[in-house]
C-alpha atoms as a PDB file:
ATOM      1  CA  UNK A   1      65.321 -14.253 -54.299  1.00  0.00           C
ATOM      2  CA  UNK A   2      65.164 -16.954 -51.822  1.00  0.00           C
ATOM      3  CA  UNK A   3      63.839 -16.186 -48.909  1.00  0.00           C
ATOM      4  CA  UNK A   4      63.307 -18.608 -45.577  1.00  0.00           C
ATOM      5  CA  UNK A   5      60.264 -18.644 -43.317  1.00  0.00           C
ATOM      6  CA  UNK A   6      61.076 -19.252 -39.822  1.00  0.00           C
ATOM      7  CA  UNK A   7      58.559 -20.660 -37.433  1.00  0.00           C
ATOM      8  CA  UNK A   8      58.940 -19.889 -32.986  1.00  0.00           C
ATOM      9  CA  UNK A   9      57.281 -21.403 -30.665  1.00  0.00           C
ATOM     10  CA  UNK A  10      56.762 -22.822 -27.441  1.00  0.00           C
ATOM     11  CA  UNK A  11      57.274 -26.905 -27.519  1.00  0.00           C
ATOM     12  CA  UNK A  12      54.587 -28.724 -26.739  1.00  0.00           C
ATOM     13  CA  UNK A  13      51.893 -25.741 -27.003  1.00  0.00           C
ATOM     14  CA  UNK A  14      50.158 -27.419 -30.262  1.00  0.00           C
ATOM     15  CA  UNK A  15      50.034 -30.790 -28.954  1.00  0.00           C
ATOM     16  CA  UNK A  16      47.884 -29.091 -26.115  1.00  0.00           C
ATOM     17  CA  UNK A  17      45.701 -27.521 -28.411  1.00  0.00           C
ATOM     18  CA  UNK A  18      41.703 -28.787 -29.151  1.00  0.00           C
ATOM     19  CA  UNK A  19      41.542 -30.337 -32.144  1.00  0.00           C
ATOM     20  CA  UNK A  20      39.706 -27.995 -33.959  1.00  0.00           C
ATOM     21  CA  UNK A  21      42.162 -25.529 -33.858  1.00  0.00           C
ATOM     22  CA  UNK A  22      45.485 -28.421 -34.814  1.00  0.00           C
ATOM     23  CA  UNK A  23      42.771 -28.827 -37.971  1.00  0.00           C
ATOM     24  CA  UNK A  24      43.145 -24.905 -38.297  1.00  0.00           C
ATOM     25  CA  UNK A  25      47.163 -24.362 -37.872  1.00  0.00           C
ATOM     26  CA  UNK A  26      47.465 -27.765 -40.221  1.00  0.00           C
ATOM     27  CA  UNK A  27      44.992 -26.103 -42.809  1.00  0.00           C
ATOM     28  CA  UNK A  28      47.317 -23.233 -42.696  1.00  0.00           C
ATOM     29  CA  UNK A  29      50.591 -25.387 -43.127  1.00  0.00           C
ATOM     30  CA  UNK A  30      48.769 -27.490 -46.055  1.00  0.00           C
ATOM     31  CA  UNK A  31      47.361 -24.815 -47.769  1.00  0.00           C
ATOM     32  CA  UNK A  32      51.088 -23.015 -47.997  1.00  0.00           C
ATOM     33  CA  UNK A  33      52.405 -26.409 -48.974  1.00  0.00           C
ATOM     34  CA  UNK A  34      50.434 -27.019 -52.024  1.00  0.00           C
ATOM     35  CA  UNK A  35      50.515 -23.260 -52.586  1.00  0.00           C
ATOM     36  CA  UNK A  36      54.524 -23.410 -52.839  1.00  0.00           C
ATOM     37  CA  UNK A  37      54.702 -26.732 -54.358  1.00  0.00           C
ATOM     38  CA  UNK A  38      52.868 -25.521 -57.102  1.00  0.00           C
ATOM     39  CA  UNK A  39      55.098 -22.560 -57.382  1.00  0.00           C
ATOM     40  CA  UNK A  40      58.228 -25.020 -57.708  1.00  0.00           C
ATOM     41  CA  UNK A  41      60.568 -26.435 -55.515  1.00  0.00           C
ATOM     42  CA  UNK A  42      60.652 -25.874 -51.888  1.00  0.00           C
ATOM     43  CA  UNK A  43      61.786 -26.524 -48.500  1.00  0.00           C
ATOM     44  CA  UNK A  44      59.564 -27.779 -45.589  1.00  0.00           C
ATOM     45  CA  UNK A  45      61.169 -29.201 -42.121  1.00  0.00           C
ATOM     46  CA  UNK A  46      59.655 -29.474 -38.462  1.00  0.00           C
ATOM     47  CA  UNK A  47      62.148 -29.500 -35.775  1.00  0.00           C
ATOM     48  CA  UNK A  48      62.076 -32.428 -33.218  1.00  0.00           C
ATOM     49  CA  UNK A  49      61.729 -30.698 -29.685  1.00  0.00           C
ATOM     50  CA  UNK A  50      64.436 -29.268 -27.868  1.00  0.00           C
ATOM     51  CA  UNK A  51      65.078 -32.005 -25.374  1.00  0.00           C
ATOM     52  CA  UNK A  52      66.785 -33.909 -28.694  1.00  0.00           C
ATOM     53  CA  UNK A  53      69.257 -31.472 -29.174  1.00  0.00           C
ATOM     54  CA  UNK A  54      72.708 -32.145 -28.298  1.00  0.00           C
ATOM     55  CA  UNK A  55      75.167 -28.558 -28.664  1.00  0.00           C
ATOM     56  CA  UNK A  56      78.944 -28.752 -29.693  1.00  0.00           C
ATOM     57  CA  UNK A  57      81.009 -26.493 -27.578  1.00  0.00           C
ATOM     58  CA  UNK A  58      83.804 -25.247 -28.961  1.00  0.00           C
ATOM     59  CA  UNK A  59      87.104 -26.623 -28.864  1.00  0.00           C
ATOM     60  CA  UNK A  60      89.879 -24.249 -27.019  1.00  0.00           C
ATOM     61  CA  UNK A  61      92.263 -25.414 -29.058  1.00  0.00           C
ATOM     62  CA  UNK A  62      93.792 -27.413 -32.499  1.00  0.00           C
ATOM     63  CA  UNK A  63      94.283 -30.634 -30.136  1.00  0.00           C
ATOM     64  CA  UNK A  64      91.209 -31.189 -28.543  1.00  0.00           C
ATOM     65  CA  UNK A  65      87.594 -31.759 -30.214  1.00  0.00           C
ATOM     66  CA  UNK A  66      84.635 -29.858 -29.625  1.00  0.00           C
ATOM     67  CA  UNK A  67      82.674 -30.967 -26.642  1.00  0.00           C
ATOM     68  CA  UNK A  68      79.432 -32.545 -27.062  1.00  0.00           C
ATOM     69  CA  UNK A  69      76.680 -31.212 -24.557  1.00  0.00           C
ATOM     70  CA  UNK A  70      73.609 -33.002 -23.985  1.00  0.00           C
ATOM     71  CA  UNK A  71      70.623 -30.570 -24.957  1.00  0.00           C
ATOM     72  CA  UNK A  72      70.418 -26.902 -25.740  1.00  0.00           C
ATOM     73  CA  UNK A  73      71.421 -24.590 -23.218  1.00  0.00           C
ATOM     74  CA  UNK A  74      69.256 -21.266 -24.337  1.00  0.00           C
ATOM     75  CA  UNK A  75      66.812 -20.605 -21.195  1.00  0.00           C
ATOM     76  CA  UNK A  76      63.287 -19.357 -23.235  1.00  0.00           C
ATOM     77  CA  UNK A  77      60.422 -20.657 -23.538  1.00  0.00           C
ATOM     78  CA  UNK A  78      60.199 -19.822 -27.359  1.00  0.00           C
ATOM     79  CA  UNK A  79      62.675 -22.390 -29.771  1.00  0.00           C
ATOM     80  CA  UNK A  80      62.749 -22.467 -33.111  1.00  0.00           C
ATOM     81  CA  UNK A  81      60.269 -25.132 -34.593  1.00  0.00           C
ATOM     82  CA  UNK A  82      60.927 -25.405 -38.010  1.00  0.00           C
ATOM     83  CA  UNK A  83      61.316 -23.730 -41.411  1.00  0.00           C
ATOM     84  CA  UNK A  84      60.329 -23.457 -45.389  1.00  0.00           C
ATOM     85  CA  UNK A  85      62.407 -22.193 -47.811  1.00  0.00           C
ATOM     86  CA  UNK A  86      61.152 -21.581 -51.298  1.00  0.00           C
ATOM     87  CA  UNK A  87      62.048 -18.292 -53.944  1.00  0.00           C
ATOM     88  CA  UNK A  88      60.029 -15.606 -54.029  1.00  0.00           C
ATOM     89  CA  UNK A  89      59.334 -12.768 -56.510  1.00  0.00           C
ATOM     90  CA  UNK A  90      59.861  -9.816 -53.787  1.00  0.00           C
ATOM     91  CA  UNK A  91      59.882  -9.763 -50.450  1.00  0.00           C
ATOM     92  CA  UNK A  92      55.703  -8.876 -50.203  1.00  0.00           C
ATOM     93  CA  UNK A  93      55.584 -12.230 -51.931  1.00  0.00           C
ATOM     94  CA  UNK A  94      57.479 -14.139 -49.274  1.00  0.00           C
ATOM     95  CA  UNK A  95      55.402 -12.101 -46.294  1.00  0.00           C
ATOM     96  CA  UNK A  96      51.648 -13.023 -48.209  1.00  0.00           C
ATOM     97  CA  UNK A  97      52.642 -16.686 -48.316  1.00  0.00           C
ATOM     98  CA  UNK A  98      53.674 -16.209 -44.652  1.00  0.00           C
ATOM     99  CA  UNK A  99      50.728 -15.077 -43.812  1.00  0.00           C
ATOM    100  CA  UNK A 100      49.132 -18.577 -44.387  1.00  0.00           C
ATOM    101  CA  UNK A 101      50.798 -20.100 -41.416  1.00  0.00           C
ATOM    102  CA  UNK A 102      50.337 -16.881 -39.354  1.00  0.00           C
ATOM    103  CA  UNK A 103      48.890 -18.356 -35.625  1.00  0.00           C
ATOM    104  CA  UNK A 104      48.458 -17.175 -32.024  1.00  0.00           C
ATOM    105  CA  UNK A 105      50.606 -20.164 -31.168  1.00  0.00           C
ATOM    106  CA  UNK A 106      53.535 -19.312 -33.355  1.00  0.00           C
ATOM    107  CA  UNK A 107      56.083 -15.949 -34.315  1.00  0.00           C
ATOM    108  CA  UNK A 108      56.957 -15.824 -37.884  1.00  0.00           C
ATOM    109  CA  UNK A 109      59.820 -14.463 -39.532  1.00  0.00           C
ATOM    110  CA  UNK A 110      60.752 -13.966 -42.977  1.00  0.00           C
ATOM    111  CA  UNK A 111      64.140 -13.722 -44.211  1.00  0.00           C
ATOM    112  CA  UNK A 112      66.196 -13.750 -47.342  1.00  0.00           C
ATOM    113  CA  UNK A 113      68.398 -16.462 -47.345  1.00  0.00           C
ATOM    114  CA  UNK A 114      71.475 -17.728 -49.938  1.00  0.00           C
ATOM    115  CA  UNK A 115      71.692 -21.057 -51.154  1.00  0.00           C
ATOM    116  CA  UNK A 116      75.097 -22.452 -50.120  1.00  0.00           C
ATOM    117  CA  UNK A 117      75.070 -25.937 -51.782  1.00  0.00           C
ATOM    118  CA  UNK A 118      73.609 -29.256 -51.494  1.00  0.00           C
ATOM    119  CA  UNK A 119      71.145 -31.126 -52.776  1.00  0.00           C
ATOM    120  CA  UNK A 120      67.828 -32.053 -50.553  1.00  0.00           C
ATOM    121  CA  UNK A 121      66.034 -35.462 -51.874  1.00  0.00           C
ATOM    122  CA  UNK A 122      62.036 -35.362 -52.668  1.00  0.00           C
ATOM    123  CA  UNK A 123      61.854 -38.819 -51.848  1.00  0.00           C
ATOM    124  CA  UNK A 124      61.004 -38.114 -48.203  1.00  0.00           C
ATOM    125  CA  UNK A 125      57.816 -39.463 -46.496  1.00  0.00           C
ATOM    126  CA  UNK A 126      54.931 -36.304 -46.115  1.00  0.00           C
ATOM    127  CA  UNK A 127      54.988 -36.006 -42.449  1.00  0.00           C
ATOM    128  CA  UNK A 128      53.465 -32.316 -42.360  1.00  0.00           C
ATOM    129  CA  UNK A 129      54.536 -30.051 -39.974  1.00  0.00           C
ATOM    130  CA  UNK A 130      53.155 -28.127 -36.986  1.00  0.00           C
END
């Protein structure tokens, strides 16, 4: 089963952090990387920061089109940061790979997902993720 793990956090706290402990959540992030890439195909993104976001209001009716907002417009301090989606034997084996990227800077959350379509390229740049 496929099963998405989701990655919250407060913008900006990473960037703050020393550098020995970016080295520590990037070890994390690299070392469930390789560990799902040799597994098989996978999913990795990193969310730009909330200020990028632009939100599409519904329309109130056939005529008009949806209204495009500048920014998001949920008050937290905690957004969601990013993702990976991969298969996974059981749902234990989604949660120990998880566990990798587990940080006192970030909530994780595991969650079976279903593939709806597409096709996602592999000839991206390796930006990593945080």
């Amino acid at each position: 089963m496929m099963y998405a793990i989701l990655i919250y956090g407060e913008s900006g706290v990473f960037e703050q952090l020393p550098k020995a402990a970016q080295d520590k959540v990037m070890a994390g992030h690299s070392g469930l990387q390789q560990a799902l890439g040799a597994r098989g195909d996978y999913l990795s993104v990193k969310l730009m920061p909330p200020s990028s976001a632009v939100t599409l209001e519904p329309a109130v009716d056939d005529t008009t089109p949806p209204l495009v907002l500048d920014g998001p417009f949920a008050e937290t301090k905690e957004s969601f940061l990013g993702f990976y989606a991969a298969e996974f034997e059981s749902l234990e084996d989604a949660l120990a790979h998880a566990r990798r990227i587990s940080s006192p800077i970030a909530r994780i959350e595991v969650r079976p997902i279903h593939w709806a379509g597409g096709v996602l390229s592999t000839e991206r740049e390796d930006v990593g993720m945080a």
